[in-house]
C-alpha atoms as a PDB file:
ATOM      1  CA  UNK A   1     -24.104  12.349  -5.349  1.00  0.00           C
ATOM      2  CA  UNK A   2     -25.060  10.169  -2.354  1.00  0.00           C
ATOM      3  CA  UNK A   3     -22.207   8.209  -1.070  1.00  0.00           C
ATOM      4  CA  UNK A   4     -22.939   4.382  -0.636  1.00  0.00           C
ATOM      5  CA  UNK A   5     -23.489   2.322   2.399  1.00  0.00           C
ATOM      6  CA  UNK A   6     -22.227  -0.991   2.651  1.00  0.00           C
ATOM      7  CA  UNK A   7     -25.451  -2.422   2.088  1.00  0.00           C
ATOM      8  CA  UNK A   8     -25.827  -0.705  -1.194  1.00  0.00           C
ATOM      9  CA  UNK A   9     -22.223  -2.897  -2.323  1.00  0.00           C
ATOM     10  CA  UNK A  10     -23.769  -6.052  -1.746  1.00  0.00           C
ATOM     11  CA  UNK A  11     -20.577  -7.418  -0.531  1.00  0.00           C
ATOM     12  CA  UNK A  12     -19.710 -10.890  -0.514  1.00  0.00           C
ATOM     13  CA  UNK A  13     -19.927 -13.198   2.789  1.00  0.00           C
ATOM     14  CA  UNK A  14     -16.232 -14.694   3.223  1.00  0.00           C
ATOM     15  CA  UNK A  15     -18.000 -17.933   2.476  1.00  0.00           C
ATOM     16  CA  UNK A  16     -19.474 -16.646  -0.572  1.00  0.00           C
ATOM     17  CA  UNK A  17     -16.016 -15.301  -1.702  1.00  0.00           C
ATOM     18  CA  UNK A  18     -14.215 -18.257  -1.495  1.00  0.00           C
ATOM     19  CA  UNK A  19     -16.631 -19.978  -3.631  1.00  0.00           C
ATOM     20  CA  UNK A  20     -16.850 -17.405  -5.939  1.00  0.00           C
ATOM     21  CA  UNK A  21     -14.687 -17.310  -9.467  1.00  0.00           C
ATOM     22  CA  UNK A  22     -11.028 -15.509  -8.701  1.00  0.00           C
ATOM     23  CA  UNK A  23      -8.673 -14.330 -11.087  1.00  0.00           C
ATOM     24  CA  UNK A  24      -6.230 -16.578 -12.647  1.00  0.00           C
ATOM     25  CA  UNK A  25      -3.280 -15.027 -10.653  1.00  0.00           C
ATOM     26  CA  UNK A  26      -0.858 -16.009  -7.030  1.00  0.00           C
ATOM     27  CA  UNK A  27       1.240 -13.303  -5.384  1.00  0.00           C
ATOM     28  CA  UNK A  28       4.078 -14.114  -4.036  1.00  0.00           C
ATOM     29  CA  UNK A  29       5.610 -12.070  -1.586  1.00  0.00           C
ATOM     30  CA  UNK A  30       9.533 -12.786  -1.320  1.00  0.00           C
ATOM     31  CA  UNK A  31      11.107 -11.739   1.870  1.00  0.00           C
ATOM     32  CA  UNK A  32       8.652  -9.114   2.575  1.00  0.00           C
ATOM     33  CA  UNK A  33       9.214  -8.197   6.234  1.00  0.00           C
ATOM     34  CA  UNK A  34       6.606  -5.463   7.306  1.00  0.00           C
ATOM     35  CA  UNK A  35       3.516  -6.974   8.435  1.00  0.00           C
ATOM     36  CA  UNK A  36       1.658  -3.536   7.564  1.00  0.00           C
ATOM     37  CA  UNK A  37       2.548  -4.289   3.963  1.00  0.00           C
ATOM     38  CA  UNK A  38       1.769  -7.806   3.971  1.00  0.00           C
ATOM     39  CA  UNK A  39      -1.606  -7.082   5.245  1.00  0.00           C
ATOM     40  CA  UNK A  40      -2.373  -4.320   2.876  1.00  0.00           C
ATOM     41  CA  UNK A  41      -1.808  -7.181   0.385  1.00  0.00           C
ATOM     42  CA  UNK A  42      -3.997  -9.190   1.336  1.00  0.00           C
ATOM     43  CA  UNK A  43      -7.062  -6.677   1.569  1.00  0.00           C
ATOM     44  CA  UNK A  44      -5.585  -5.752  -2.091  1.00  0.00           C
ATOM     45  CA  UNK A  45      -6.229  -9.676  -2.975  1.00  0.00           C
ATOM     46  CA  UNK A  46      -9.631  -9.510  -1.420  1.00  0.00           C
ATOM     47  CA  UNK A  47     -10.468  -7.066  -3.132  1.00  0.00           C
ATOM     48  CA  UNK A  48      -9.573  -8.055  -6.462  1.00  0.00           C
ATOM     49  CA  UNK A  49     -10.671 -11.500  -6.169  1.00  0.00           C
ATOM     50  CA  UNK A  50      -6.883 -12.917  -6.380  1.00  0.00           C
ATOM     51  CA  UNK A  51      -6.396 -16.872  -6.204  1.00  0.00           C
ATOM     52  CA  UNK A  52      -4.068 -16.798  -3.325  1.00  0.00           C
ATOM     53  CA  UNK A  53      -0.931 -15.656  -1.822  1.00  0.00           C
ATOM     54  CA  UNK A  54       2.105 -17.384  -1.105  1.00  0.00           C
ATOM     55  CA  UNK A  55       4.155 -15.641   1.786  1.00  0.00           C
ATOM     56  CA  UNK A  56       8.095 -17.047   1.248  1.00  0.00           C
ATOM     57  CA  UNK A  57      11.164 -16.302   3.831  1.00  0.00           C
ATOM     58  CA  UNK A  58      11.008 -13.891   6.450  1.00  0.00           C
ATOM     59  CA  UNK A  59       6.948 -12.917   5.460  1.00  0.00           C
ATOM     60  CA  UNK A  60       5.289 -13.123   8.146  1.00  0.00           C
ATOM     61  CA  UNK A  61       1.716 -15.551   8.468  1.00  0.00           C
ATOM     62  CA  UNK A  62      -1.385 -15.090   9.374  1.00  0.00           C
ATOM     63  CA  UNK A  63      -2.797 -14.896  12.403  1.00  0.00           C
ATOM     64  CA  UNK A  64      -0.880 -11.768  13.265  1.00  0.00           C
ATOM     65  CA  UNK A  65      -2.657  -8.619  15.480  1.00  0.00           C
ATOM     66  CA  UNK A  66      -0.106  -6.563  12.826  1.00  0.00           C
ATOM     67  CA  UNK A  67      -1.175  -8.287   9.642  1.00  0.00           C
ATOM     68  CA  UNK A  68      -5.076  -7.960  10.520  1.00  0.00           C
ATOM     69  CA  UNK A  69      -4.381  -4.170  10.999  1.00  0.00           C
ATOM     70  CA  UNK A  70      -4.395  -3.264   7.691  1.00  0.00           C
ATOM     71  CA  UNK A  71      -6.088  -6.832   6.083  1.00  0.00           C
ATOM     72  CA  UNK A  72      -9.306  -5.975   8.261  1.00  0.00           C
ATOM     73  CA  UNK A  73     -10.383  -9.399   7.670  1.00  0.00           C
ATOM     74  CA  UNK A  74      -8.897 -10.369   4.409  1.00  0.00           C
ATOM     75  CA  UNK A  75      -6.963 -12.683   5.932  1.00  0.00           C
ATOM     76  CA  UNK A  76      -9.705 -14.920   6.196  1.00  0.00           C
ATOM     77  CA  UNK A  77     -10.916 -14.892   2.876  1.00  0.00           C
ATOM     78  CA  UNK A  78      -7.986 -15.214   0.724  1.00  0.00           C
ATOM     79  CA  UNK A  79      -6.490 -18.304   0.480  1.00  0.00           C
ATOM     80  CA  UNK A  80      -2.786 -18.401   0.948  1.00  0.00           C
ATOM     81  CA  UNK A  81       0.017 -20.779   1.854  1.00  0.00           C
ATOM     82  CA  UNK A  82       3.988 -20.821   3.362  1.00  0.00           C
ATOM     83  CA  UNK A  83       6.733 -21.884   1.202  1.00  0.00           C
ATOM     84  CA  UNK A  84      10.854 -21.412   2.990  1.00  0.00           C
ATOM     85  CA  UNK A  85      11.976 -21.201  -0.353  1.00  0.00           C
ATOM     86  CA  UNK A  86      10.601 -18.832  -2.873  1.00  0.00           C
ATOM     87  CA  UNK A  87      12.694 -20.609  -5.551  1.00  0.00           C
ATOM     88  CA  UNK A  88      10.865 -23.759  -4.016  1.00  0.00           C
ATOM     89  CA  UNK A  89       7.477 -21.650  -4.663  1.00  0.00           C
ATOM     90  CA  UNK A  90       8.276 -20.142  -8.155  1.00  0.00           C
ATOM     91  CA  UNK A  91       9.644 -23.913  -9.306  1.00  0.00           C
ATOM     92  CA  UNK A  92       5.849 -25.228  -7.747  1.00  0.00           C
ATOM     93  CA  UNK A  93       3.964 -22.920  -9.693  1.00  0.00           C
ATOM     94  CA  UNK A  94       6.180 -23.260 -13.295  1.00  0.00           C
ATOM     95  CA  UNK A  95       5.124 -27.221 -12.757  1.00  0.00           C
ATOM     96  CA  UNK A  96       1.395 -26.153 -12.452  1.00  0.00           C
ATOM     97  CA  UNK A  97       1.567 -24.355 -15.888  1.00  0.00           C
ATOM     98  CA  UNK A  98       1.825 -20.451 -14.167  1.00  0.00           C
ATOM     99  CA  UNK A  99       3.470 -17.762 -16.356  1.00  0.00           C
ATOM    100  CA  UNK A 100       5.827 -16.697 -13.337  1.00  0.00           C
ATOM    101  CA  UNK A 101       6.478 -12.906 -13.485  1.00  0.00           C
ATOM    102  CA  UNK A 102       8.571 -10.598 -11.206  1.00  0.00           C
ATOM    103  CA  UNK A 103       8.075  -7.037 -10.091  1.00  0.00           C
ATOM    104  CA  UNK A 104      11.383  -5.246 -10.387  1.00  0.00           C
ATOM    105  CA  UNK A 105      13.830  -3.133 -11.653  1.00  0.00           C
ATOM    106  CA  UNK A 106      16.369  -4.869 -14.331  1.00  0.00           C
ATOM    107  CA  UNK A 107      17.227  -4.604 -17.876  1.00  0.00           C
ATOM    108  CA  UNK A 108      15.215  -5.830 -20.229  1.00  0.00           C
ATOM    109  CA  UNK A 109      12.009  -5.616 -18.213  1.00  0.00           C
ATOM    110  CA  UNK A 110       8.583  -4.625 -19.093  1.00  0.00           C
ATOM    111  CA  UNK A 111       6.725  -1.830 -18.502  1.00  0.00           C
ATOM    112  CA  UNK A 112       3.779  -3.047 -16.985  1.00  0.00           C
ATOM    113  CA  UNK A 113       0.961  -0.857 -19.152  1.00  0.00           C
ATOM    114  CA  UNK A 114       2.789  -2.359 -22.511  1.00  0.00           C
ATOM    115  CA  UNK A 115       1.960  -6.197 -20.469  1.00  0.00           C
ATOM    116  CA  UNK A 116      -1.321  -7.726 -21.827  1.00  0.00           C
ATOM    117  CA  UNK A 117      -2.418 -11.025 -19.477  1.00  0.00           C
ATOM    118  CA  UNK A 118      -4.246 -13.451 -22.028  1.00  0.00           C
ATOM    119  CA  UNK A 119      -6.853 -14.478 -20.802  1.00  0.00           C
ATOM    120  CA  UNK A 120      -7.013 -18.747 -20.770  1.00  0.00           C
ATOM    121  CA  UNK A 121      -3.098 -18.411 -18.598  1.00  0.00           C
ATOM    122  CA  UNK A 122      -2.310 -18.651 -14.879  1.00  0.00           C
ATOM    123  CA  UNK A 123      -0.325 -16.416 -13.736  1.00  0.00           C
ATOM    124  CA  UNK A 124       1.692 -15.639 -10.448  1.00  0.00           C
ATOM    125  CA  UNK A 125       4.098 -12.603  -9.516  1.00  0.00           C
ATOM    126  CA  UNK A 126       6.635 -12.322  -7.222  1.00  0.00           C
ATOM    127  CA  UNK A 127       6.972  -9.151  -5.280  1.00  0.00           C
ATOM    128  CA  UNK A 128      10.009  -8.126  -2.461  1.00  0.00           C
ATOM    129  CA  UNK A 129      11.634  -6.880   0.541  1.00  0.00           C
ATOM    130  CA  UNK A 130      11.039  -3.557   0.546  1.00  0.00           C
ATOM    131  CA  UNK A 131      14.923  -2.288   0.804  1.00  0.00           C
ATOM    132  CA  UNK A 132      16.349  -5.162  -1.291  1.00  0.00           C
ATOM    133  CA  UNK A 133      13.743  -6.551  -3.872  1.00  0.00           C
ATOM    134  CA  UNK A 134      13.174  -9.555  -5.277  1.00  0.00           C
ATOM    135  CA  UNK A 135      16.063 -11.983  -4.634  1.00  0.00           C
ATOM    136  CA  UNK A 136      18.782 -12.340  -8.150  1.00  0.00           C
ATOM    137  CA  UNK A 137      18.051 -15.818  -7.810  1.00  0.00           C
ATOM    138  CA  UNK A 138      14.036 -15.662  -8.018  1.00  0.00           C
ATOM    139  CA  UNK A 139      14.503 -12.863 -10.668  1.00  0.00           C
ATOM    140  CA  UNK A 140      16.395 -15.445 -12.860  1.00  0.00           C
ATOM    141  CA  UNK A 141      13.854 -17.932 -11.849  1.00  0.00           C
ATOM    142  CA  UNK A 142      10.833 -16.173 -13.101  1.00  0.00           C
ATOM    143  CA  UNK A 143       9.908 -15.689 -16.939  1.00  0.00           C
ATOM    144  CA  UNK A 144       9.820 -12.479 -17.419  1.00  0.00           C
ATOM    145  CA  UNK A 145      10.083  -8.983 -15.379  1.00  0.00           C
ATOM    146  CA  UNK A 146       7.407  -6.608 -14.895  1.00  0.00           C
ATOM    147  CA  UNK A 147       8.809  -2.928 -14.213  1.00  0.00           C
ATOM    148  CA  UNK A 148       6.021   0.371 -13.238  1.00  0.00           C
ATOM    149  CA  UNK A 149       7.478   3.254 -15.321  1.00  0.00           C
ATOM    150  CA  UNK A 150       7.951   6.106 -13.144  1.00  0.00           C
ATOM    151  CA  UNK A 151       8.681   9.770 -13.679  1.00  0.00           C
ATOM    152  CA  UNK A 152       9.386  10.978  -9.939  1.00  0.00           C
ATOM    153  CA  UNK A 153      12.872  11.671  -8.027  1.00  0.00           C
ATOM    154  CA  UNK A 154      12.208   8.648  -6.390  1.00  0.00           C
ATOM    155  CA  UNK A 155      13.295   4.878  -8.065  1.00  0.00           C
ATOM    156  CA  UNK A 156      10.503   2.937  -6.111  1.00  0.00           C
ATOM    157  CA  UNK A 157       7.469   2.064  -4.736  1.00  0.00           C
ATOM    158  CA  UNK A 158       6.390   0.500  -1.526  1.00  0.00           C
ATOM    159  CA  UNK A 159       5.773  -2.838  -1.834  1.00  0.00           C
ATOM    160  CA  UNK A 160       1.989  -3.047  -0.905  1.00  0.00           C
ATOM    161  CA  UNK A 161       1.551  -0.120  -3.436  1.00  0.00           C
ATOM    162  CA  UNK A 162       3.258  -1.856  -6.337  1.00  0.00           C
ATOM    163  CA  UNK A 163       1.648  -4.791  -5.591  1.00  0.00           C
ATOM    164  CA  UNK A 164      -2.000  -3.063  -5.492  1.00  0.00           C
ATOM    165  CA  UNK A 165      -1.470  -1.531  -9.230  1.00  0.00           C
ATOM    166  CA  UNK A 166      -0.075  -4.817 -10.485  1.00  0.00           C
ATOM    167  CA  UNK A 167      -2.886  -6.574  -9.596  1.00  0.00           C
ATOM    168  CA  UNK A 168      -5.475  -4.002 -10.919  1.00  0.00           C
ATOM    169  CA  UNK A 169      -3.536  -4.162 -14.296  1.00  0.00           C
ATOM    170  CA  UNK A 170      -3.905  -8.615 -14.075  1.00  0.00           C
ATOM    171  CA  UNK A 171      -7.698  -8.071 -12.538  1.00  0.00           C
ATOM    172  CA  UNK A 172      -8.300  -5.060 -15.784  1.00  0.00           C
ATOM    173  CA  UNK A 173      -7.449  -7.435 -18.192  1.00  0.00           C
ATOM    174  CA  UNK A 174      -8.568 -10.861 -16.686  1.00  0.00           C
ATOM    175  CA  UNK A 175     -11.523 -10.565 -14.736  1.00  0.00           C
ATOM    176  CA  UNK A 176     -14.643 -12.164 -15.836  1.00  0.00           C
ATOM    177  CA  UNK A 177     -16.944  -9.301 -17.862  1.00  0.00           C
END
């Protein structure tokens, strides 16, 4: 097998990609401090053709030297917006009609594989700091959890990595066929 070049992907221009259809979900990254992470994220939106990404708290912006490390680029492409608040953010989205889910760890959550996105619904999911999680009050805020079974010695993910198979299981299930 040949490997392929980048001109065998026919990659969308940035142009091109903001014009083009996206999936009918926002990220929301609550109080996510490292800018590696956030970054990661946003190549991870890029390349999943995500809405946008709403960066709440301490989460850093764009344009960031740190950010663009590990976005190479995506930065520019996705669209994405500031909100203080994330209750302010998750509130916002609820009046737009969004199915607000949260990525964490509680009772009464659902594994994420047993989650099936209809198609027709916005979504948005909020994702956290990566010692503390997603803030008690945004986790009571949202409608429902989202938890990724896991069957190591460890009890957690990093945040750009949870956030990357979260939005492959929304972009598996939603994207246009």
């Amino acid at each position: 097998m040949k490997k392929k070049t980048i001109w065998d992907m026919h990659r969308l221009s940035a142009e091109e990609f903001r014009s083009a259809p996206h999936i009918p979900l926002t990220v929301v990254l609550d109080n996510v401090r490292s800018l590696n992470n956030i970054g990661s994220i946003f190549r991870t939106c890029d390349a999943f053709a995500v809405e946008r990404i709403i960066l709440c708290g301490i989460s850093q912006t764009p344009p960031s030297p740190e950010i663009h490390k590990t976005a190479l680029g995506a930065e520019d492409t996705v669209e994405w917006t500031y909100c203080a608040e994330t209750l302010d953010a998750v509130a916002d989205l609820h009046a737009r009609g969004y199915t607000v889910c949260c990525l964490e760890q509680v009772h009464g959550s659902v594994a994420l594989g047993d989650f099936r996105p209809e198609p027709g619904r916005r979504y948005a999911f909020v994702a956290g700091h990566e010692v503390d999680g997603v803030a008690q009050a945004v986790v009571d805020a949202c409608d429902l959890c989202l938890e990724i079974p896991q069957a190591g010695t460890k009890h957690s993910l990093n945040v750009a990595v949870s956030s990357g198979i979260t939005i492959w299981h929304f972009f598996s299930h939603l994207a246009p066929q």
